[in-house]
Every structure is written in C-alpha cells, then in structure tokens.
C-alpha atoms as a PDB file:
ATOM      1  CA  UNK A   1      45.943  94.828 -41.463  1.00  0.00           C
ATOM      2  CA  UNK A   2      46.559  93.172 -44.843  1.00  0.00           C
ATOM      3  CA  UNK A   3      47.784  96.582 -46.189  1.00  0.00           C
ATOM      4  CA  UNK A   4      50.436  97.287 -43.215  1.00  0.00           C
ATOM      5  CA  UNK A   5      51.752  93.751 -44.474  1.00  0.00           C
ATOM      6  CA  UNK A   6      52.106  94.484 -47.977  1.00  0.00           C
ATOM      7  CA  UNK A   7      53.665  98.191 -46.735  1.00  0.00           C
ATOM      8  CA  UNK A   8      55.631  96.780 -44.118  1.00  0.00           C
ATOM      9  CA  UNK A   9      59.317  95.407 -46.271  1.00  0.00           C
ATOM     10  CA  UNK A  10      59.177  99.315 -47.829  1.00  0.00           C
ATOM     11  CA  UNK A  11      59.190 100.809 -44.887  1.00  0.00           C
ATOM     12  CA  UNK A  12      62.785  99.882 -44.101  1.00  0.00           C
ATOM     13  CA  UNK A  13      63.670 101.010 -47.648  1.00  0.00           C
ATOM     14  CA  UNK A  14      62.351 104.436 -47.187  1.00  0.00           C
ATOM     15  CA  UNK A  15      64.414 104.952 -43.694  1.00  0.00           C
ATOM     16  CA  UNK A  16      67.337 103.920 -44.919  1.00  0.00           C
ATOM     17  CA  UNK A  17      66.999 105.770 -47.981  1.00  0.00           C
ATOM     18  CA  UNK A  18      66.195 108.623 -45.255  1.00  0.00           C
ATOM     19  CA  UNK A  19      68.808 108.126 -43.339  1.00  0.00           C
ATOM     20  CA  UNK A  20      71.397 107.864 -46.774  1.00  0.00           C
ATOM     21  CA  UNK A  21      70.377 111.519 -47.452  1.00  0.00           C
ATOM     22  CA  UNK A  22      70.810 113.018 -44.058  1.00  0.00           C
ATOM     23  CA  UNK A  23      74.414 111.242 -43.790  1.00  0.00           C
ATOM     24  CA  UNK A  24      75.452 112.624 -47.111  1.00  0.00           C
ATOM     25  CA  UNK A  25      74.183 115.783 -46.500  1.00  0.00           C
ATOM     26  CA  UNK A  26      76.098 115.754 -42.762  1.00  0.00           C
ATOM     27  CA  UNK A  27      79.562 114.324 -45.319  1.00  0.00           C
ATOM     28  CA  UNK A  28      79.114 117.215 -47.427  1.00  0.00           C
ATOM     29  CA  UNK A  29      78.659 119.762 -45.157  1.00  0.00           C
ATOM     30  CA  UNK A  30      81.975 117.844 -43.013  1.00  0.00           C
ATOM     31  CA  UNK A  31      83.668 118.270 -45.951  1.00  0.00           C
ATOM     32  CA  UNK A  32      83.047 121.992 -46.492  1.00  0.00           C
ATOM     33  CA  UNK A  33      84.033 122.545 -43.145  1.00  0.00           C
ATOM     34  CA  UNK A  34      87.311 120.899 -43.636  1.00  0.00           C
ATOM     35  CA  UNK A  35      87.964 122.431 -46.522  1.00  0.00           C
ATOM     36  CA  UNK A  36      87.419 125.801 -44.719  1.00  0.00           C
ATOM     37  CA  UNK A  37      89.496 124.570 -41.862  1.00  0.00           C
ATOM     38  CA  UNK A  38      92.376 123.395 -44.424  1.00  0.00           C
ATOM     39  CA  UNK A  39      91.935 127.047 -46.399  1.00  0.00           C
ATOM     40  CA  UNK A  40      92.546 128.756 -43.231  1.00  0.00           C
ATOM     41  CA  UNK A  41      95.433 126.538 -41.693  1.00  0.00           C
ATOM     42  CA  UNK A  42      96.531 126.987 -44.820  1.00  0.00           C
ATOM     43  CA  UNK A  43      96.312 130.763 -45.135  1.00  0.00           C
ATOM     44  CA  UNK A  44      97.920 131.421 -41.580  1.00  0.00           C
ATOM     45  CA  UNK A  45     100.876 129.333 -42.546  1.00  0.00           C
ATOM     46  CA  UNK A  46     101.698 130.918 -45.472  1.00  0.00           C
ATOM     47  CA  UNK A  47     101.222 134.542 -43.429  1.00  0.00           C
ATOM     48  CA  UNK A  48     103.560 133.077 -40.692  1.00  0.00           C
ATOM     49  CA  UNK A  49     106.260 132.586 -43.141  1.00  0.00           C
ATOM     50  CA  UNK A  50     105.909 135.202 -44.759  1.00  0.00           C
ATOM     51  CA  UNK A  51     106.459 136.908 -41.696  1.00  0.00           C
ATOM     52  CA  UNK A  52     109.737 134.784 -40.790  1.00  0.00           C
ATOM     53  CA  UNK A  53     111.113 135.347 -44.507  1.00  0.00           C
ATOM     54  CA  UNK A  54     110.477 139.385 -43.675  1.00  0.00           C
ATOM     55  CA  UNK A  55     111.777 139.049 -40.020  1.00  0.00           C
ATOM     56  CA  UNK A  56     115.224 137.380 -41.997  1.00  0.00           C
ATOM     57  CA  UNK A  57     115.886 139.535 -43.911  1.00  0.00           C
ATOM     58  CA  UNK A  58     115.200 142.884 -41.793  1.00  0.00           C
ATOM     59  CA  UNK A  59     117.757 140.753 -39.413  1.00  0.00           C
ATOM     60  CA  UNK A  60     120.205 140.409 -42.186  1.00  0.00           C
ATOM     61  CA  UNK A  61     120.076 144.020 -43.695  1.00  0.00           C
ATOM     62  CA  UNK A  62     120.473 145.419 -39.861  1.00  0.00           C
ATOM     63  CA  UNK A  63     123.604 143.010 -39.559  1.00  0.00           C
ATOM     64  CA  UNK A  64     125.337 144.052 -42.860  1.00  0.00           C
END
C-alpha cells in the first residue's frame, strides 16, 4: 500500500506525458493532411486557370 503511495503523484505524469505524444502525433498527422489538402486545392486551381487562360485565348484567335 505504501508503494502505490509513493507511485501514485507519477502516475499522472506518465498519462499526461501519454496523452502529449498521442496529441502530437494526431497534430502532425492533421498537419500532413492539410498540407495534402492545400497541395491539391492548390493544384486544381492552378489547372482551372490554366484552362480559362486556354479557353481565352482559343475565344480570341476564333474572333480575330
């Protein structure tokens, strides 16, 4: 019983030291997804304008 006493403040410690871990493992892996998300938001934006810039100028040259 003596023993759980002297264990019992580290306990705490170790949990939240636990649960540190897991939440920076869940920020990093938020963060990669983001990043992903922001890549490919990024990506399809820069398709879609390229495809207005191209759809321009096919309307211009067909005008002149």
């Amino acid at each position: 019983y003596k023993k759980q006493e002297k264990f019992a403040p580290y306990i705490p410690i170790a949990k939240a030291r636990g649960f540190t871990a897991l939440s920076g493992k869940l920020i990093l892996r938020m963060l990669t997804y983001i990043i992903q998300m922001i890549i490919m938001i990024y990506l399809s934006l820069m398709r879609y304008l390229l495809y207005l810039n191209l759809g321009k100028m096919i309307h211009f040259q067909s005008q002149s």
